[in-house]
Protein backbone atom coordinates (compact mmCIF):
# COMPACT_ATOMS: atom_id res chain seq x y z
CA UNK A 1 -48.01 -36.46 84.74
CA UNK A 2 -46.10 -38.92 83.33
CA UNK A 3 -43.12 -40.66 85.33
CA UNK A 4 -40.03 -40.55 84.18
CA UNK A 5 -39.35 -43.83 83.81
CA UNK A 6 -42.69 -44.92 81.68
CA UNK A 7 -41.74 -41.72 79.58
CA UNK A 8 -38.15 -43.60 78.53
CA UNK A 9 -40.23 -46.69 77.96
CA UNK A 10 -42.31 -44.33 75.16
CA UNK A 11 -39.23 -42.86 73.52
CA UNK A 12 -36.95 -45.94 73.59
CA UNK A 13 -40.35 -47.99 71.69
CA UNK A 14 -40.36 -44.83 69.39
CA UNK A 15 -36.75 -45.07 68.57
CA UNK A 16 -37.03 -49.12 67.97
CA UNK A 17 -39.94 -48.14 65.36
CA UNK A 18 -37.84 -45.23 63.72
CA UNK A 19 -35.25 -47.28 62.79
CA UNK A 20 -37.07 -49.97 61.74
CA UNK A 21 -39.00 -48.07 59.53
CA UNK A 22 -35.56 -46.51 58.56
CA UNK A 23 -33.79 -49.84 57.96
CA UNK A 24 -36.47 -51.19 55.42
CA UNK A 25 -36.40 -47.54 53.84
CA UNK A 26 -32.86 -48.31 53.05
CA UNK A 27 -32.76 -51.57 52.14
CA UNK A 28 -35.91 -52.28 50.13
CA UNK A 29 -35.15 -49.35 46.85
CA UNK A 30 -38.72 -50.03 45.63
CA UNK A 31 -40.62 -48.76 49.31
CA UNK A 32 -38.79 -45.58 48.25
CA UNK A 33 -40.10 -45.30 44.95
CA UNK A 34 -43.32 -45.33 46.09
CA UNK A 35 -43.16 -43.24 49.14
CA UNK A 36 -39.96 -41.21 48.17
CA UNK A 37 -40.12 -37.48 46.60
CA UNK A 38 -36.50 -37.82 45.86
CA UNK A 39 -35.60 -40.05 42.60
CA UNK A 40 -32.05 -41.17 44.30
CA UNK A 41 -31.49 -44.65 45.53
CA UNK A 42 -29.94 -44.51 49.05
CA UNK A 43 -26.90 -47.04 48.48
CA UNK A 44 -25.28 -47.81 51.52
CA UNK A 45 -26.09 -47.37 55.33
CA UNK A 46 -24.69 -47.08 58.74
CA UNK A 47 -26.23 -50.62 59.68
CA UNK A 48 -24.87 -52.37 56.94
CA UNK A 49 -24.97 -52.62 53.11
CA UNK A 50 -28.12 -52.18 50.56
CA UNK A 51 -29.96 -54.45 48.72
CA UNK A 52 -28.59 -52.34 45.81
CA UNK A 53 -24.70 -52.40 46.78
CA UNK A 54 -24.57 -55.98 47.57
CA UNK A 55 -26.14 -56.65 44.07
CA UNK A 56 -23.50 -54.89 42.80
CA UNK A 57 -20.83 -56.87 44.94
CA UNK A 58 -22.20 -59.98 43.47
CA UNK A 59 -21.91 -58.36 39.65
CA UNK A 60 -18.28 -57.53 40.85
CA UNK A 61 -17.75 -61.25 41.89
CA UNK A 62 -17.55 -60.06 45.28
CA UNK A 63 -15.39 -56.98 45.07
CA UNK A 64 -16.25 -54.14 47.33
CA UNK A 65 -17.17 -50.98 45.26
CA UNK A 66 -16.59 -47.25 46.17
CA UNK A 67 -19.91 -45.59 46.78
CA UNK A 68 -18.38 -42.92 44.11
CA UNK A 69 -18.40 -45.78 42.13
CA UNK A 70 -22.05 -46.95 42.49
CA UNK A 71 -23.12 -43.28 42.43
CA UNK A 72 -21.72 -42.28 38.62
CA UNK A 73 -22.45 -45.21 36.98
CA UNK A 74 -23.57 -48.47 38.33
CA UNK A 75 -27.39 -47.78 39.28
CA UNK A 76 -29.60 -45.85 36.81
CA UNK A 77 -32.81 -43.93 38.15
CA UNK A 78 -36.19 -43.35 36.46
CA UNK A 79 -37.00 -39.34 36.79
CA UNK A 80 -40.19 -38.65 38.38
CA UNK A 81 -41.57 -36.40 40.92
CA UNK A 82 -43.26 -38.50 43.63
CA UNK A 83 -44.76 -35.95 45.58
CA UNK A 84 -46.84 -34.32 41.98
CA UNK A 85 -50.89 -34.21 43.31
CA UNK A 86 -53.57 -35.31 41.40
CA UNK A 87 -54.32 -32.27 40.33
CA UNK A 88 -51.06 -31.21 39.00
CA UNK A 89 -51.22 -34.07 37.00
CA UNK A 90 -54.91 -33.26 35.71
CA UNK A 91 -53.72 -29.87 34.86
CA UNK A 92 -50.55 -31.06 32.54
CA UNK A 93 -53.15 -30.78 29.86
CA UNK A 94 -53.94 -34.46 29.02
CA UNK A 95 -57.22 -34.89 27.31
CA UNK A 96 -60.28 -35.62 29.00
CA UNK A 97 -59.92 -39.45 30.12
CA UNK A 98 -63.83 -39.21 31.24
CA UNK A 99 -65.05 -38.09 27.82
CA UNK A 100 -62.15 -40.20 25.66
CA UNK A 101 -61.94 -43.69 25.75
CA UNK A 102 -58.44 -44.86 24.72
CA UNK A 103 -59.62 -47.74 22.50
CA UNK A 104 -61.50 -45.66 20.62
CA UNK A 105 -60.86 -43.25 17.14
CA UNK A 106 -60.83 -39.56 18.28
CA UNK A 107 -61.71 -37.07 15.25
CA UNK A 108 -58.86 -34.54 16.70
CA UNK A 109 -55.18 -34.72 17.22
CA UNK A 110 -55.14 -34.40 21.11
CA UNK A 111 -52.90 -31.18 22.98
CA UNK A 112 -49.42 -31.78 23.92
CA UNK A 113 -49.25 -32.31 27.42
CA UNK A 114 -47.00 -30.28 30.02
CA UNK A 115 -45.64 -33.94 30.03
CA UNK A 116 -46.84 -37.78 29.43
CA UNK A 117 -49.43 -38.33 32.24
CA UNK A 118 -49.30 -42.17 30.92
CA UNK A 119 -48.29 -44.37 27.99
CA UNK A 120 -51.21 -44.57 26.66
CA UNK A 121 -51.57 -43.84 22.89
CA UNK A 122 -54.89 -42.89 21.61
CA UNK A 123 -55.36 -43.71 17.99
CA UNK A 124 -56.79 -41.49 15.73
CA UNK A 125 -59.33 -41.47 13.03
CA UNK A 126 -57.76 -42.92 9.42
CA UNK A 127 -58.33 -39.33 7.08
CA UNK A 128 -56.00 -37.65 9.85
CA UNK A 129 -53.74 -40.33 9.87
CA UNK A 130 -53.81 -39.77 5.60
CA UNK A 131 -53.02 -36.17 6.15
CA UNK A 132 -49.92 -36.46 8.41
CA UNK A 133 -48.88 -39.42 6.38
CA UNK A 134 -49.77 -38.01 2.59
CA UNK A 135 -46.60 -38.45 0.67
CA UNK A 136 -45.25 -39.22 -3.25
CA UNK A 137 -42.84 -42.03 -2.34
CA UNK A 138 -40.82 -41.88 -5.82
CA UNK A 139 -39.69 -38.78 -4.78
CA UNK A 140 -38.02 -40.31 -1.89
CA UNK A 141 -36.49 -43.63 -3.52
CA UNK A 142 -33.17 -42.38 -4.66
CA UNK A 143 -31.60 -43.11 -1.90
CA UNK A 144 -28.20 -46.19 -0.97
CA UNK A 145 -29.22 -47.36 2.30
CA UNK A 146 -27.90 -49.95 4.82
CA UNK A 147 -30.28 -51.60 7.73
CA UNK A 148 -28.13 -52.05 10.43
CA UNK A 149 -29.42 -55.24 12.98
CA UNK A 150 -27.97 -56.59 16.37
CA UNK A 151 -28.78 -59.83 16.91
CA UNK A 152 -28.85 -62.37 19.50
CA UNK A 153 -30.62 -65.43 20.66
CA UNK A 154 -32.87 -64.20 17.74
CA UNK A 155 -33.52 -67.28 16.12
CA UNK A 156 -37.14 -67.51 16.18
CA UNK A 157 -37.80 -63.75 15.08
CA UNK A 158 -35.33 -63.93 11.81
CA UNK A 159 -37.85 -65.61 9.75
CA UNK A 160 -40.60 -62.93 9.97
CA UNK A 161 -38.00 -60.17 10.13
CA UNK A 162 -36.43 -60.73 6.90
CA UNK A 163 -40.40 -60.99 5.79
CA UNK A 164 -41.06 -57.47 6.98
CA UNK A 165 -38.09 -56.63 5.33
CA UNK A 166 -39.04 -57.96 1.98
CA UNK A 167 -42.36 -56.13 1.89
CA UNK A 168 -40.61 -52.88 2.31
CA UNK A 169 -41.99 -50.67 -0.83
CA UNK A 170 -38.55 -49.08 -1.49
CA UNK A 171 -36.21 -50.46 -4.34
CA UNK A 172 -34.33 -53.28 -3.09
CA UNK A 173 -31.47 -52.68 -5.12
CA UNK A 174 -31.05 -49.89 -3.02
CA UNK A 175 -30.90 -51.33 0.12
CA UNK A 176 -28.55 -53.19 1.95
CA UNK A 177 -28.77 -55.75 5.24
CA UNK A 178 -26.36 -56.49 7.94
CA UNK A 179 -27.05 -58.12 11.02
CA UNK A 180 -24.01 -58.54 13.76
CA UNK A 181 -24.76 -61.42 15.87
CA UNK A 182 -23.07 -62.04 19.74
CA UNK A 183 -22.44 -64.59 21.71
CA UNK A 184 -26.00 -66.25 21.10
CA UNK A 185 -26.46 -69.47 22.03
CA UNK A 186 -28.95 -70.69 19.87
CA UNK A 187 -29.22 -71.21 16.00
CA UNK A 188 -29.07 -67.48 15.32
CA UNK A 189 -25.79 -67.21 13.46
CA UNK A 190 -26.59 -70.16 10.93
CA UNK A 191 -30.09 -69.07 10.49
CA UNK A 192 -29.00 -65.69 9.29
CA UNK A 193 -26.68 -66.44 7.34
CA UNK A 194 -29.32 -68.50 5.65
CA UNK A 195 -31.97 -65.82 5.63
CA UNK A 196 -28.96 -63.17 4.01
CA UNK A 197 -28.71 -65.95 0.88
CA UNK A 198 -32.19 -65.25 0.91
CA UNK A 199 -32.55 -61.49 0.78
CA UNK A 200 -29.75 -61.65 -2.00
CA UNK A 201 -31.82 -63.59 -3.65
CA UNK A 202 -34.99 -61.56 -3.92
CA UNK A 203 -32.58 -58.93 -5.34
CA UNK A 204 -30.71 -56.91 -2.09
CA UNK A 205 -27.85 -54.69 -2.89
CA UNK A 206 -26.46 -56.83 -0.18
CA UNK A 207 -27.11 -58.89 2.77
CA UNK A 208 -24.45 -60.31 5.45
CA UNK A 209 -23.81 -60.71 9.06
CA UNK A 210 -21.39 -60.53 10.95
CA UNK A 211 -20.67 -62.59 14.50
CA UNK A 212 -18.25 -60.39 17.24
CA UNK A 213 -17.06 -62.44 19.87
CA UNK A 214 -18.18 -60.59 23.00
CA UNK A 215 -19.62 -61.22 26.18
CA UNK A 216 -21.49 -59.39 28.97
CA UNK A 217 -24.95 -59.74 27.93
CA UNK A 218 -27.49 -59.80 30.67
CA UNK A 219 -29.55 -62.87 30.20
CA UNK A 220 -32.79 -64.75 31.96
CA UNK A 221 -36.68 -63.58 31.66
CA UNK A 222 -37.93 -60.17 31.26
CA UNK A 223 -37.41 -59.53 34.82
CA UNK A 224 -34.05 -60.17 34.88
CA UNK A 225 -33.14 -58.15 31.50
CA UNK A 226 -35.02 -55.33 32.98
CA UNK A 227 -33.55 -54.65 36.21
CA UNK A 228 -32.86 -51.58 36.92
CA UNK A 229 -29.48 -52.22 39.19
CA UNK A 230 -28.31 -54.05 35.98
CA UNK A 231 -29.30 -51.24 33.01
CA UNK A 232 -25.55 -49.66 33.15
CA UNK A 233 -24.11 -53.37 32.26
CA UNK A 234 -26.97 -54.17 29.87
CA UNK A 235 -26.98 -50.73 27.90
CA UNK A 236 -22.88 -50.50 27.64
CA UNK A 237 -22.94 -54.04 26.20
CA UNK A 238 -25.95 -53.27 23.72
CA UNK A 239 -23.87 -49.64 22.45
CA UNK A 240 -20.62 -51.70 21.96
CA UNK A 241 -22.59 -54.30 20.00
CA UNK A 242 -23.92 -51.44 17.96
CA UNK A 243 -20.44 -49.42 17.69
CA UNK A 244 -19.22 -52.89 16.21
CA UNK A 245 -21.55 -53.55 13.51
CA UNK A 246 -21.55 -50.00 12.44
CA UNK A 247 -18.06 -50.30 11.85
CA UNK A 248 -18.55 -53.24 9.63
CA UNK A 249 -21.96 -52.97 8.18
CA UNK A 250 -21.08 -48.91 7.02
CA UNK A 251 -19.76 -48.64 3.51
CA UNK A 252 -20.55 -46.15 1.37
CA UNK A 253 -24.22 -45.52 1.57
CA UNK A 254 -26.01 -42.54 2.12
CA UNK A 255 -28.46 -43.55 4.92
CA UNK A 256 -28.12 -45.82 8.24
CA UNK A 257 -31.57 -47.18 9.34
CA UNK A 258 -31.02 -49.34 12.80
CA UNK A 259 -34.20 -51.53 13.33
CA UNK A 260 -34.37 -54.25 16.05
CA UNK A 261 -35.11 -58.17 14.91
CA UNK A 262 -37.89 -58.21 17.14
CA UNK A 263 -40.33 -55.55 15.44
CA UNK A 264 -44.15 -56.83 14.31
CA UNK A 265 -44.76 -54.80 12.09
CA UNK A 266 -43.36 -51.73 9.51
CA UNK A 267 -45.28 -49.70 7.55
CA UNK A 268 -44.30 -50.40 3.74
CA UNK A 269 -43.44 -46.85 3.68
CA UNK A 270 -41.41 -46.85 6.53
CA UNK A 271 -37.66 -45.91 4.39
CA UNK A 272 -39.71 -42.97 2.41
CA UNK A 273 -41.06 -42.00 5.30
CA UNK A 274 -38.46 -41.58 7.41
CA UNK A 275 -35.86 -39.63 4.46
CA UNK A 276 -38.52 -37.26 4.31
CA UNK A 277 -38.38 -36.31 7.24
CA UNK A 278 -34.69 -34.55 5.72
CA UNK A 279 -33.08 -35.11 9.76
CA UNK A 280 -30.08 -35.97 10.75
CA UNK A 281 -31.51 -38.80 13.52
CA UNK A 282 -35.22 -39.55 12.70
CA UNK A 283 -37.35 -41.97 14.75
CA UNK A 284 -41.08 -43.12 14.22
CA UNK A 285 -43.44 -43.85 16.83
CA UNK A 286 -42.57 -47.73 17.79
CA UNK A 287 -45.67 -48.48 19.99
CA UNK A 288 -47.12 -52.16 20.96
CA UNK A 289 -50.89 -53.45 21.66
CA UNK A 290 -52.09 -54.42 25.03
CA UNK A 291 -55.34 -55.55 24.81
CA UNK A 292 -57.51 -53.61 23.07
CA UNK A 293 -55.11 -50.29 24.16
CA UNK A 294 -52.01 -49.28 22.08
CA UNK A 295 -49.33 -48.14 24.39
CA UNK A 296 -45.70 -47.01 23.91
CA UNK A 297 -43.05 -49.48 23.65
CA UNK A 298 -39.86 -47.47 22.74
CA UNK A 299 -40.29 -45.19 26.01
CA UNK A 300 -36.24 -44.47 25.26
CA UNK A 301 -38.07 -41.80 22.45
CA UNK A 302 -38.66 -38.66 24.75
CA UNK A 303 -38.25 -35.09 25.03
CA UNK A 304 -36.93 -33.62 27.96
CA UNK A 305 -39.55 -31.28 29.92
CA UNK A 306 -39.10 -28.23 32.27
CA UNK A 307 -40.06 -30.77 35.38
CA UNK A 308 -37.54 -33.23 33.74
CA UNK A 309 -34.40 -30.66 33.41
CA UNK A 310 -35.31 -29.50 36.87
CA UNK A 311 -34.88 -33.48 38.14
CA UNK A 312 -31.42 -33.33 36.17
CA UNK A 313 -29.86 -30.69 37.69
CA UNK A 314 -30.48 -32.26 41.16
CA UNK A 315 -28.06 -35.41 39.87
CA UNK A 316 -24.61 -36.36 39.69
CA UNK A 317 -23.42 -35.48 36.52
CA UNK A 318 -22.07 -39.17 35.81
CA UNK A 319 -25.50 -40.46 36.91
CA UNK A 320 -27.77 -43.06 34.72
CA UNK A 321 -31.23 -41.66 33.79
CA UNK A 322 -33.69 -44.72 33.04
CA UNK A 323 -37.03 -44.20 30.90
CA UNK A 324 -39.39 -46.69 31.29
CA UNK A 325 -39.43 -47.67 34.95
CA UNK A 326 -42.29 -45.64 36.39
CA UNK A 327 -44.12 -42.64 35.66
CA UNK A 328 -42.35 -39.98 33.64
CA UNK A 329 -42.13 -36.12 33.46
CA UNK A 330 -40.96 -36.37 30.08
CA UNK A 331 -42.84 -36.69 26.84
CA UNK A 332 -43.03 -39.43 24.36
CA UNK A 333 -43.02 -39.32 20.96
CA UNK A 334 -46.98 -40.24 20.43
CA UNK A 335 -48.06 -37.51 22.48
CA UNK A 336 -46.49 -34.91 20.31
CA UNK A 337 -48.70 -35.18 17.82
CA UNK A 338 -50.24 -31.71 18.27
CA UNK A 339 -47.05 -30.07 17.08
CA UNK A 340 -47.50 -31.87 13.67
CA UNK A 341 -45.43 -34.26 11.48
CA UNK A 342 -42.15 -33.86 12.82
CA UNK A 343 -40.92 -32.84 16.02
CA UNK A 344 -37.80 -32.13 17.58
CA UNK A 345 -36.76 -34.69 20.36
CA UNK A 346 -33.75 -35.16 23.11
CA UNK A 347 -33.45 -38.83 23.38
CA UNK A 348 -34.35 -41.86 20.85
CA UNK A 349 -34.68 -45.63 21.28
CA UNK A 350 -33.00 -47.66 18.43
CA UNK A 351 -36.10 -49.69 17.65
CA UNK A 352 -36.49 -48.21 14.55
CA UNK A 353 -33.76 -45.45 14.00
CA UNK A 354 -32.61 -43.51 10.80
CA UNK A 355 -29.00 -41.61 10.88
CA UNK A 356 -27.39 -40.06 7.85
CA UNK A 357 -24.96 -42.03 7.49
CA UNK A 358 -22.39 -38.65 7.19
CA UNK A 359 -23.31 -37.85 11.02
CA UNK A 360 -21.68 -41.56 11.60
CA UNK A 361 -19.21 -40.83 9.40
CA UNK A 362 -18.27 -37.58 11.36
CA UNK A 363 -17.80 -39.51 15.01
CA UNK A 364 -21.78 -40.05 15.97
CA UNK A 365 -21.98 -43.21 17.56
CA UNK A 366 -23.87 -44.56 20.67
CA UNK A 367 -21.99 -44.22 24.03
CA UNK A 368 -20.29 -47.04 26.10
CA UNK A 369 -20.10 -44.63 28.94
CA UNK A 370 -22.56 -42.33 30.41
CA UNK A 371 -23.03 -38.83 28.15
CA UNK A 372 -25.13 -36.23 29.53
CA UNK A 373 -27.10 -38.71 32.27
CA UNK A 374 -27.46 -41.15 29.48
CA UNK A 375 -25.76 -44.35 27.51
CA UNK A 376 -26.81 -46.21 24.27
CA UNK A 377 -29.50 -44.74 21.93
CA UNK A 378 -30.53 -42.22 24.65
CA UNK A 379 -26.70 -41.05 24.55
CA UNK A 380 -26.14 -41.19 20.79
CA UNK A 381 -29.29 -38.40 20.70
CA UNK A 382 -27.11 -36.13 23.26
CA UNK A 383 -24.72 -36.35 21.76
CA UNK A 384 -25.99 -35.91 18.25
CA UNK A 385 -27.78 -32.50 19.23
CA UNK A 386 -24.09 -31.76 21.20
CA UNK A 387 -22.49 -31.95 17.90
CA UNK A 388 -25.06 -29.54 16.00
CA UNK A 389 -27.14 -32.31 14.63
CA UNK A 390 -30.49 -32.22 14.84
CA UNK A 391 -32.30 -35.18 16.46
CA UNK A 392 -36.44 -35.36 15.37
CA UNK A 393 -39.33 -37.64 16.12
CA UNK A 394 -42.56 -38.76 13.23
CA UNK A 395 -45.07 -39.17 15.65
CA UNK A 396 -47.59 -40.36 12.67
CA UNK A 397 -45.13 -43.08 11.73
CA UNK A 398 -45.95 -46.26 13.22
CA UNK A 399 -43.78 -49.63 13.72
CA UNK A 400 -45.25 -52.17 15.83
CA UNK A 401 -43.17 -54.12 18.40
CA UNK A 402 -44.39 -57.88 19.05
C-alpha cells in the first residue's frame, strides 16, 4: 500500500499539473479553439486577467472593463462545433474529395451540403456556367444606379478600379460613382478625385467623393486588421463609414450597388446580373484564387444552418458572431449552387452588394451595434430579412477579389 505521505506527494504534483494546464487554457484563447467544444472565449480568471481582457484594457487606454462589457460586445467568436468527428463531417454531404479534384471542371453542379465542410470552390464546366448565367441584358438596362465605395489608404487600387468600372457593359449614363474616403493617409483623396474627372469624362451620370473626418480604423498588416479581439472596433468603424456615404452618395436612383476598391475582377454583366435577380439585397459569389484552387473570399456571404442556429442559441444575445476564423457550420454562397440561380441567404459581405435603393430609403442600413449576433454587412442582412425584405445570394455570379 501506499503511505500516506508519498500519496500527498502524488496528489499535490497532480494539482500543480491541473492548474497549469488550466492557467494556459485560460490565457492562451487559441489552445481552446483547438481543443475546446465550446465556441466561448473564457475572459477573465481567478489567477489573474486573460490575454483577451488585457487586450482590451490596452484598446481602453488602460481602463478596466466589466466582464458584461467584454461579454456583449467587445470579443466576437467564430461558430463551430469542435468536438464534430470525421465522419459527421463526411456525411454533411460534400462531394467525393477522392474522386473530385478541386482544380479541375466537374460536368455536374455538386449537392448542397448539410453545411460548408471547407472553402473550397470547385469550378464548373463553361455550358453550365452558360445556363445559370443565360440572360438578354437590354432587358435589364433601364435602370438609375449609384456604386457606392469606401475608401481608404486605397491609393494604389483606384487606378484599376475605376478600369473595372469602365468596362462595365451597362449604359454609363445610367450609372453613378461615389467613393467616401477616411482618414487615409496616403494619396487616396487626391487620386480620386482625379479618377471621378475621369469617369465623368467617359460619360458617368456622375462621379464624386466624398472625405468624412473620422477615426478608429484598425491599421497594420493583415494580422493585425484581422484579429479577432479587435473585429467589434474594426466592423463598427467600417458600418459608420458606410452609413456616411450612403447618406451622401443616395439621391434619387433606383438601385444601390456597394462594391469594395479592392475587387480583381467583375464580370461585364455584373449590374444586369444582379437586377435580375428582382431582390431586395442581392450578392454574387466574390471568391479569390489560391494557387491553382479558387476559394471563398467574402466568407461574410452565408446561410445560417440547423448546427449554426443551435450554436446561437447557446450565446449571449449581445454577442459578436465572426465568419471567417475557422471552420464553419454555416454555408457559403458557392456551395449553394445545387438549389439553382438564386438562393435565399441570412448574412452578406459588402464586397459586391446590390440594395434597392427604396429598402435604404425605408431605414435599411448596416449596424454600428450588434443586431441579431451580428454588425456591418452581416447585420444589415438581419436586419433586412427583420424588416420583411428579402436577402438572396447568385451563386453563378462571380467577382474576383485580388
Amino acid at each position: 500500500m501506499i503511505n500516506r505521505r508519498k500519496l500527498k506527494r502524488i496528489l499535490s504534483s497532480f494539482g500543480i499539473i491541473i492548474c497549469l494546464m488550466l492557467l494556459i487554457y485560460i490565457n492562451l484563447p487559441w489552445i481552446r479553439g483547438v481543443f475546446g467544444p465550446n465556441p466561448r472565449l473564457i475572459l477573465n480568471s481567478s489567477n489573474g486577467r486573460s490575454a483577451v481582457v488585457k487586450k482590451m484594457m490596452e484598446l481602453n487606454n488602460g481602463k478596466d472593463v466589466t466582464m458584461k462589457m467584454l461579454m456583449n460586445a467587445a470579443i466576437g467568436v467564430p461558430l463551430r462545433i469542435e468536438d464534430m468527428s470525421f465522419e459527421e463531417i463526411q456525411k454533411s454531404g460534400w462531394i467525393d474529395t477522392e474522386k473530385y479534384s478541386p482544380d479541375s471542371e466537374l460536368d455536374f453542379v455538386p449537392p448542397v451540403p448539410k453545411f460548408s465542410v471547407h472553402d473550397i470552390v470547385y469550378q464548373l464546366k463553361p455550358k453550365i456556367m452558360q445556363k445559370y448565367l443565360a440572360l438578354d441584358r437590354r432587358k435589364y438596362e433601364n435602370h438609375s444606379i449609384v456604386i457606392l465605395t469606401p475608401v481608404h489608404n486605397s491609393e494604389n487600387d483606384l487606378v484599376q478600379y475605376v478600369q473595372l468600372l469602365s468596362e462595365l457593359d451597362y449604359p454609363k449614363h445610367k450609372i453613378s460613382v461615389v467613393f467616401g474616403e477616411d482618414g487615409s493617409e496616403d494619396q487616396t483623396l487626391k487620386v480620386g478625385k482625379f479618377l471621378c474627372k475621369e469617369l465623368r469624362r467617359q460619360g458617368f451620370k456622375q462621379a464624386e467623393i466624398f472625405h468624412f473626418n473620422i477615426t478608429g480604423q484598425i491599421e497594420g498588416d493583415w494580422n493585425d486588421i484581422h484579429n479577432q479581439v479587435l473585429q467589434y472596433k474594426r466592423r463598427k468603424h467600417l458600418a459608420k463609414a458606410r452609413n456616411l456615404l450612403l447618406k451622401a452618395g443616395l439621391k434619387d436612383e433606383e438601385y444601390v450597388l456597394w462594391i469594395d476598391a479592392d475587387v480583381g475582377v467583375l464580370p461585364p454583366d455584373l449590374i444586369q446580373q444582379l437586377i435580375f435577380a428582382n431582390k431586395d439585397v442581392v450578392v454574387p459569389c466574390c471568391l479569390y484564387r489560391k494557387s491553382q484552387y479558387t476559394n471563398v473570399y467574402d466568407k461574410n456571404t452565408w446561410r445560417e444552418t440547423e448546427y449554426s442556429l443551435q450554436e446561437l442559441k447557446k450565446l449571449d444575445k449581445h454577442q459578436l458572431v465572426l465568419e471567417g476564423y475557422g471552420p464553419t457550420i454555416r454555408l457559403y454562397l458557392p456551395h449553394l449552387r445545387g438549389e439553382g440561380r438564386v438562393v435565399p441567404l441570412d448574412g452578406v459581405g459588402g464586397c459586391s452588394l446590390l440594395v434597392k435603393a427604396e429598402c435604404h430609403r425605408q431605414g435599411l442600413h448596416f449596424p454600428e451595434e450588434i443586431f441579431q449576433y451580428h454588425i456591418e454587412t452581416e447585420g444589415l442582412a438581419k436586419l433586412a430579412k427583420s424588416k420583411g425584405f428579402g436577402v438572396y445570394g447568385m451563386p453563378f455570379v462571380e467577382v474576383y477579389h485580388k
